[in-house]
C-alpha atoms as a PDB file:
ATOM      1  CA  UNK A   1      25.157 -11.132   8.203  1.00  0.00           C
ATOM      2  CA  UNK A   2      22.946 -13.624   6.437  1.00  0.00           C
ATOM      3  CA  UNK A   3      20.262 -13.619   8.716  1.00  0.00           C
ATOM      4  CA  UNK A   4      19.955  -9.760   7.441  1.00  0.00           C
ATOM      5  CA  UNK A   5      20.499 -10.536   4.476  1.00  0.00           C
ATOM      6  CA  UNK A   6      17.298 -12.898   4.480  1.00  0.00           C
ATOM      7  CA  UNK A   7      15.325 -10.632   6.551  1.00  0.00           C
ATOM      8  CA  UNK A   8      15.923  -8.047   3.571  1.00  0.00           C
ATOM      9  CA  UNK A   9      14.704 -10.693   0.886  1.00  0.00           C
ATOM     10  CA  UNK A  10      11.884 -11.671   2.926  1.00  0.00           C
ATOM     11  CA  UNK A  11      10.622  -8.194   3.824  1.00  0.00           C
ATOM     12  CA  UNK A  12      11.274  -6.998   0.168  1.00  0.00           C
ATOM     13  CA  UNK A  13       9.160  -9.939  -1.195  1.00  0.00           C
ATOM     14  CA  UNK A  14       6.609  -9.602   1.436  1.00  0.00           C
ATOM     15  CA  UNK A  15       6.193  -5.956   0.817  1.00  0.00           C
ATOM     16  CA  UNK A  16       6.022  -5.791  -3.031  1.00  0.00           C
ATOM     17  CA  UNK A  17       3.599  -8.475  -2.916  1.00  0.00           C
ATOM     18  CA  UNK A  18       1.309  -6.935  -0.082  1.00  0.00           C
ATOM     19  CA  UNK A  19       1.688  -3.612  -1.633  1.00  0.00           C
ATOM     20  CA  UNK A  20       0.295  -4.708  -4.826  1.00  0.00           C
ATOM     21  CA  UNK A  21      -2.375  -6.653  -3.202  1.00  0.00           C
ATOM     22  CA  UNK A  22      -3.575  -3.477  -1.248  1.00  0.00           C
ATOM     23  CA  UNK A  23      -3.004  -1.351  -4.581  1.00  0.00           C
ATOM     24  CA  UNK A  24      -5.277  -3.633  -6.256  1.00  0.00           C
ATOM     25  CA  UNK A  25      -7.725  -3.376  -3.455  1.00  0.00           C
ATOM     26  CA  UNK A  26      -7.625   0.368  -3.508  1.00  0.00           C
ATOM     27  CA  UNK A  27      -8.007   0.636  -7.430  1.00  0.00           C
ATOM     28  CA  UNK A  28     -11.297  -1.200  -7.325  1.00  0.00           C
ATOM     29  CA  UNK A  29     -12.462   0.446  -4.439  1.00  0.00           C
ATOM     30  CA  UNK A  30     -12.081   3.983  -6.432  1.00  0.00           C
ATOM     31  CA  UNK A  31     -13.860   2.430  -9.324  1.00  0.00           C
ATOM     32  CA  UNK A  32     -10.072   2.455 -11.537  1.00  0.00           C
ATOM     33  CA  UNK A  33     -10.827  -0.212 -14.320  1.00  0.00           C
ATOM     34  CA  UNK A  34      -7.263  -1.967 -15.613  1.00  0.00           C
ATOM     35  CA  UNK A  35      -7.025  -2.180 -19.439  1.00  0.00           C
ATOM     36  CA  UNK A  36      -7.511   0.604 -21.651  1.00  0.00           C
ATOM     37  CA  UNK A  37      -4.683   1.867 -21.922  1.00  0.00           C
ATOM     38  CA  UNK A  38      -3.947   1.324 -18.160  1.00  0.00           C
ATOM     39  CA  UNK A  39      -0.878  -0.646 -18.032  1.00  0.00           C
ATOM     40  CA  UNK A  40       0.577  -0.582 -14.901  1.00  0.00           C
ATOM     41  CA  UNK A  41      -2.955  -1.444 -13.654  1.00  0.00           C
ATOM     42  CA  UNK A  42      -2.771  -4.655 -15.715  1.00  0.00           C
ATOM     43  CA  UNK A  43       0.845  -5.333 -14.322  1.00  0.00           C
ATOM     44  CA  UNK A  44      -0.207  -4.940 -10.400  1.00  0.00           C
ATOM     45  CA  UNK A  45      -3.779  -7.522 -11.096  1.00  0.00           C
ATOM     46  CA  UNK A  46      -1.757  -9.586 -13.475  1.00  0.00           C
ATOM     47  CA  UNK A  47       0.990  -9.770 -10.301  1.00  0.00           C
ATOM     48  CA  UNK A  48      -1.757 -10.750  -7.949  1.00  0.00           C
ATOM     49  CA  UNK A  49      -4.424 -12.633  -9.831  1.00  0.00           C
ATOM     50  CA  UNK A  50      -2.850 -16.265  -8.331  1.00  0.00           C
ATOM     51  CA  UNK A  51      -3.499 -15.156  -4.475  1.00  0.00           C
ATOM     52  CA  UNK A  52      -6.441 -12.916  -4.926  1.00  0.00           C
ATOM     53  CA  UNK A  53      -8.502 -15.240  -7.503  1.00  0.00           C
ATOM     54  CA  UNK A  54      -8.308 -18.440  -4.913  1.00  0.00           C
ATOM     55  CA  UNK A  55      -9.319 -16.115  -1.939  1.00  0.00           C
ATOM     56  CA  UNK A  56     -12.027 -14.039  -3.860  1.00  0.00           C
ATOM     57  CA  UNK A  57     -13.945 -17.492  -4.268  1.00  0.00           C
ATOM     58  CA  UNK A  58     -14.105 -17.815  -0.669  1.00  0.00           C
ATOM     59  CA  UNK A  59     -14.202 -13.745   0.557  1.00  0.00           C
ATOM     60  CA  UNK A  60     -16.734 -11.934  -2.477  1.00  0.00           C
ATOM     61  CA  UNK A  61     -16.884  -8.496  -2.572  1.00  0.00           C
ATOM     62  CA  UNK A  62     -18.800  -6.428   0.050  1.00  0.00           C
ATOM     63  CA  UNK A  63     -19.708  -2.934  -2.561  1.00  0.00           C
ATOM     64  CA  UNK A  64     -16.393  -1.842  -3.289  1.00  0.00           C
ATOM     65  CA  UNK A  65     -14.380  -3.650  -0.751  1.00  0.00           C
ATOM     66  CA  UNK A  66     -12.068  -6.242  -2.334  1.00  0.00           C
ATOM     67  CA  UNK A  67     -11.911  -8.841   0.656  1.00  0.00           C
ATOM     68  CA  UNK A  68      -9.645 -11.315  -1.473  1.00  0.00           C
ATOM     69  CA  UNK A  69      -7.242  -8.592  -1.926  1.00  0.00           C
ATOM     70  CA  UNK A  70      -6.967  -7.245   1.405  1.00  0.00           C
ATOM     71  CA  UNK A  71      -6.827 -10.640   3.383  1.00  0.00           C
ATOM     72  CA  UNK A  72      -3.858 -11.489   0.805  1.00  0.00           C
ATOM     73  CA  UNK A  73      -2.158  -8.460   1.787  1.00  0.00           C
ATOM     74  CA  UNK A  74      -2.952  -9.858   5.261  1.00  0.00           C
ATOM     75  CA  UNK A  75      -1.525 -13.427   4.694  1.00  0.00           C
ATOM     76  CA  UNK A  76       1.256 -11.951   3.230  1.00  0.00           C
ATOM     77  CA  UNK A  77       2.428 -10.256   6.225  1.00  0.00           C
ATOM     78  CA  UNK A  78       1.368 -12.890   8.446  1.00  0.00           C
ATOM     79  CA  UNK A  79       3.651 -15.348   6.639  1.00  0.00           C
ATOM     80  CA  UNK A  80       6.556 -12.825   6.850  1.00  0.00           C
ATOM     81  CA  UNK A  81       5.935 -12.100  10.925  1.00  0.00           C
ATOM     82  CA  UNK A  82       6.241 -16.372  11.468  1.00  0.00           C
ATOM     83  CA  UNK A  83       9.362 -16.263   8.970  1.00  0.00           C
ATOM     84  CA  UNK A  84      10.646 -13.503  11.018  1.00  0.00           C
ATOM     85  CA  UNK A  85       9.523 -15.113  14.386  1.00  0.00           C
ATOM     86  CA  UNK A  86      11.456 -18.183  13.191  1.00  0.00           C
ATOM     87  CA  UNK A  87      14.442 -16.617  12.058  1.00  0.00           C
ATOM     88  CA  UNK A  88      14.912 -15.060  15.539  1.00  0.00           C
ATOM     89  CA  UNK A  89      13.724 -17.766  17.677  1.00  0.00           C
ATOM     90  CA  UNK A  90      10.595 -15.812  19.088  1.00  0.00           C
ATOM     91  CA  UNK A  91       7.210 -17.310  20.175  1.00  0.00           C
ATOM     92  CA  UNK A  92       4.950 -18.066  17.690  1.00  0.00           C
ATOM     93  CA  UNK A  93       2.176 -16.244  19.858  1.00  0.00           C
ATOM     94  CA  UNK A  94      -0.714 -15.894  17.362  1.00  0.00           C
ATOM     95  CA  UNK A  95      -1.801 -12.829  18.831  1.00  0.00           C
ATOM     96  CA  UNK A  96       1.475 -11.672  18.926  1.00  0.00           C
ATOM     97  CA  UNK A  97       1.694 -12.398  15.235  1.00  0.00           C
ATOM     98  CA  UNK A  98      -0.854 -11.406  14.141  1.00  0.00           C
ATOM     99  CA  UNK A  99      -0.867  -7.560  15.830  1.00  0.00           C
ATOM    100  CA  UNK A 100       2.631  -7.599  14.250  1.00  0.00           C
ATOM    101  CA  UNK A 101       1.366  -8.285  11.011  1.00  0.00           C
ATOM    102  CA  UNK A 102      -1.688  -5.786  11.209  1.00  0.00           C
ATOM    103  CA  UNK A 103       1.226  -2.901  12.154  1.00  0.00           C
ATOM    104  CA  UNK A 104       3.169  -3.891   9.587  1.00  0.00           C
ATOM    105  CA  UNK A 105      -0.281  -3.816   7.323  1.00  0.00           C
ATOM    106  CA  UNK A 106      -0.819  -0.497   8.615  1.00  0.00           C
ATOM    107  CA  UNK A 107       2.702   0.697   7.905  1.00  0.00           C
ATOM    108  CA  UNK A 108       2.631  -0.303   4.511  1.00  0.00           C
ATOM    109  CA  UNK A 109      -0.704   1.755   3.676  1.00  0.00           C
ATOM    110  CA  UNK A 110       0.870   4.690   4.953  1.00  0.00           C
ATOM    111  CA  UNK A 111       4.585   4.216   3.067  1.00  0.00           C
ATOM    112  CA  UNK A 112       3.026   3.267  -0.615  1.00  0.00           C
ATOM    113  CA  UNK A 113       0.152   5.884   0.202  1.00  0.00           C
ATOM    114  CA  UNK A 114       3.693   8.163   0.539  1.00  0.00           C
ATOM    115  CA  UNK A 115       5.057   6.694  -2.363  1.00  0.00           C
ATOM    116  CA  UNK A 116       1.961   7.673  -4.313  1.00  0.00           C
ATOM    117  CA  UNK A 117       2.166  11.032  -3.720  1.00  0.00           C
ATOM    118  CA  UNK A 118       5.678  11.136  -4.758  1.00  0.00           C
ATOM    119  CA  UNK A 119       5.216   9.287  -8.315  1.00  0.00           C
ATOM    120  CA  UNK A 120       2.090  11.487  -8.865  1.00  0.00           C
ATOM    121  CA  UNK A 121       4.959  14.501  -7.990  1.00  0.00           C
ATOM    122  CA  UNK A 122       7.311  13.620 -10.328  1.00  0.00           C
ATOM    123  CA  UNK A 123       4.787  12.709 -13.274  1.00  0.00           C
ATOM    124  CA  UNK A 124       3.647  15.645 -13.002  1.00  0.00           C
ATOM    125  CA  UNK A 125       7.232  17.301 -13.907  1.00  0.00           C
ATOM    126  CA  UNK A 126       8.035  14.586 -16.649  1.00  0.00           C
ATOM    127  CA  UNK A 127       6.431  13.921 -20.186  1.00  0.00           C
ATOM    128  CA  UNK A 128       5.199  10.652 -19.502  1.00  0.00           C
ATOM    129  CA  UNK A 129       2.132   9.160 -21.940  1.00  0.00           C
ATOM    130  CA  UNK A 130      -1.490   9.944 -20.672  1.00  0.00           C
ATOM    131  CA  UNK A 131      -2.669   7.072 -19.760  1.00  0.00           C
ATOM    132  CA  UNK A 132       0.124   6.638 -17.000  1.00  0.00           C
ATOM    133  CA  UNK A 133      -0.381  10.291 -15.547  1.00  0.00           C
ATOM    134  CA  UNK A 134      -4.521  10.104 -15.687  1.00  0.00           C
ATOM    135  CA  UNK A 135      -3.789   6.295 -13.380  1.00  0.00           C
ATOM    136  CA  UNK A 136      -1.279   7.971 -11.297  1.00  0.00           C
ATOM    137  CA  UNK A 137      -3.664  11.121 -10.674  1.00  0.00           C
ATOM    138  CA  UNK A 138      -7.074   8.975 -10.256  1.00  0.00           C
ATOM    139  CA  UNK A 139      -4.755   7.163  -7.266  1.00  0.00           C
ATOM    140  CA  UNK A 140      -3.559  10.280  -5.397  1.00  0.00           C
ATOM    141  CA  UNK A 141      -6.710  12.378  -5.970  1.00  0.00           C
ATOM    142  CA  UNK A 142      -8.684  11.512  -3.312  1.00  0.00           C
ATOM    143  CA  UNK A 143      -5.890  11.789  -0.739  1.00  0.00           C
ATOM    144  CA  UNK A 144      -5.013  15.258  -2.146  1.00  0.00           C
ATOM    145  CA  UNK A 145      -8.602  16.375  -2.036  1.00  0.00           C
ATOM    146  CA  UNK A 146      -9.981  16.802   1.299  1.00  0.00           C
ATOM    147  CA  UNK A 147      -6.756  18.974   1.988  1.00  0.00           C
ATOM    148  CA  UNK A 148      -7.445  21.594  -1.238  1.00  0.00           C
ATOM    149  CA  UNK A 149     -10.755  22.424  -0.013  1.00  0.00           C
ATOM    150  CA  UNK A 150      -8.718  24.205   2.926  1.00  0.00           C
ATOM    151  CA  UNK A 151      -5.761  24.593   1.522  1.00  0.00           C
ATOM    152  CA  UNK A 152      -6.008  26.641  -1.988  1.00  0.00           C
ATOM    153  CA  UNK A 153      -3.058  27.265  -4.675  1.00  0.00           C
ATOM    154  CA  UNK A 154      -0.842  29.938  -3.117  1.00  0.00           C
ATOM    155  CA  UNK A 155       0.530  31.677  -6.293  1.00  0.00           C
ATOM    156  CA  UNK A 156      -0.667  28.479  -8.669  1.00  0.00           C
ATOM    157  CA  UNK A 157       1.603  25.965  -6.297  1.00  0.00           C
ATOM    158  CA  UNK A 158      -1.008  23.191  -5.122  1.00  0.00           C
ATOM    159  CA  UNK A 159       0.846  22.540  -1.536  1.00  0.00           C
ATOM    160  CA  UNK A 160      -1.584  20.090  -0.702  1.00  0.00           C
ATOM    161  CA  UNK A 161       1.299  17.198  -2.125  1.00  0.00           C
ATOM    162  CA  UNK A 162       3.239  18.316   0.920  1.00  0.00           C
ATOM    163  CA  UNK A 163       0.284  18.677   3.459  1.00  0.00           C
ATOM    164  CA  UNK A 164      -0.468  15.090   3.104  1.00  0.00           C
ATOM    165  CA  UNK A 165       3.178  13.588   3.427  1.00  0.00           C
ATOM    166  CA  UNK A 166       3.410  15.546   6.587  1.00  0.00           C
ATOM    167  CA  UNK A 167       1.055  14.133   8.144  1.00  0.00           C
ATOM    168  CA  UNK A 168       1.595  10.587   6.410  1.00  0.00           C
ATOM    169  CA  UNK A 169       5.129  11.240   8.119  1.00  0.00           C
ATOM    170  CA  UNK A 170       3.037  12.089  11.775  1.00  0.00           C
ATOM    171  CA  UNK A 171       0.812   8.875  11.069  1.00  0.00           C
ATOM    172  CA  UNK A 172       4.373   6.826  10.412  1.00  0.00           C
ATOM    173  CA  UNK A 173       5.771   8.437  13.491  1.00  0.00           C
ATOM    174  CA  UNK A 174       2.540   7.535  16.153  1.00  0.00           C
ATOM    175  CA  UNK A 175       2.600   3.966  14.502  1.00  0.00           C
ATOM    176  CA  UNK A 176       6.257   3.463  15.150  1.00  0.00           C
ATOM    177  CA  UNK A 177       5.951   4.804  18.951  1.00  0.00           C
ATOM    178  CA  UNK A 178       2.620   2.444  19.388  1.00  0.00           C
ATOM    179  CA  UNK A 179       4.481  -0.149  17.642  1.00  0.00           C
ATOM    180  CA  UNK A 180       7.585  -0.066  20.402  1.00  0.00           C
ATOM    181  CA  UNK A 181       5.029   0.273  23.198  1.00  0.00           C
ATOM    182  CA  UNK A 182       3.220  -2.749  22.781  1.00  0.00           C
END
């Protein structure tokens, strides 16, 4: 029981801070600036500054990729494969680690890019200030779009929220099945 109980702390932690660090990443890539008005923005780059500063000196921007953010998303879930590794008394096979950690990179993209969609869902239904629903809409935008040029409103519903978590769900799916495979 405690050794789940510390896998659930450790994956927690390890998720919140990777997810942040590949939120950040995406919010520069789409040009998002943090400030004006853009708290939660603030919160996620406030939240990251002490991994992705030290890195960024090293890894600079390449356009709009944010190299320090997405290799401390990286490190993040390479630390939490060895923890887990340790816990269980596996091999610490870098390779082995390190596809682990890439999977569970790859997993996270696809459950916070789900997570996204269902924020941006429920904003949309609630009175929440402007500045929180314009963020929130910038983020899930560019998922939704692609899928509304083929997909118009049917009776004013936009359907394309529930295009894209189906196949975010199908994407989850094939990653699990190549994850067991390997």
């Amino acid at each position: 029981m405690l050794n789940s109980i510390v896998v659930m702390v450790v994956q927690t932690i390890a998720s919140l801070l990777a997810g942040m660090c590949l939120l950040r990443a995406y919010m520069l890539w789409l040009g998002l600036r943090v400030g004006l008005g853009n708290s939660a923005g603030a919160w996620v780059v406030g939240l990251t500054d002490w991994l992705v500063l030290p890195l960024r000196r090293l890894l600079p921007k390449v356009g709009r990729v944010d190299l320090g953010s997405l290799v401390g998303a990286l490190l993040v879930m390479l630390l939490q494969a060895a923890v887990m590794a340790l816990l269980f008394g596996a091999s610490l096979d870098p390779a082995a680690v390190l596809l682990g950690a890439v999977m569970d990179l790859l997993a996270l993209v696809l459950s916070g890019a789900f997570w996204l969609l269902v924020v941006s869902i429920v904003v949309s239904w609630l009175r929440v200030d402007e500045a929180t629903a314009y963020w929130v809409q910038s983020l899930v935008e560019p998922m939704l779009r692609p899928v509304r040029r083929f997909l118009p409103a049917v009776a004013g519903l936009d359907l394309s929220p529930m295009v894209v978590i189906l196949l975010i769900k199908v994407l989850e799916m094939v990653l699990h099945g190549w994850r067991w495979n390997l």
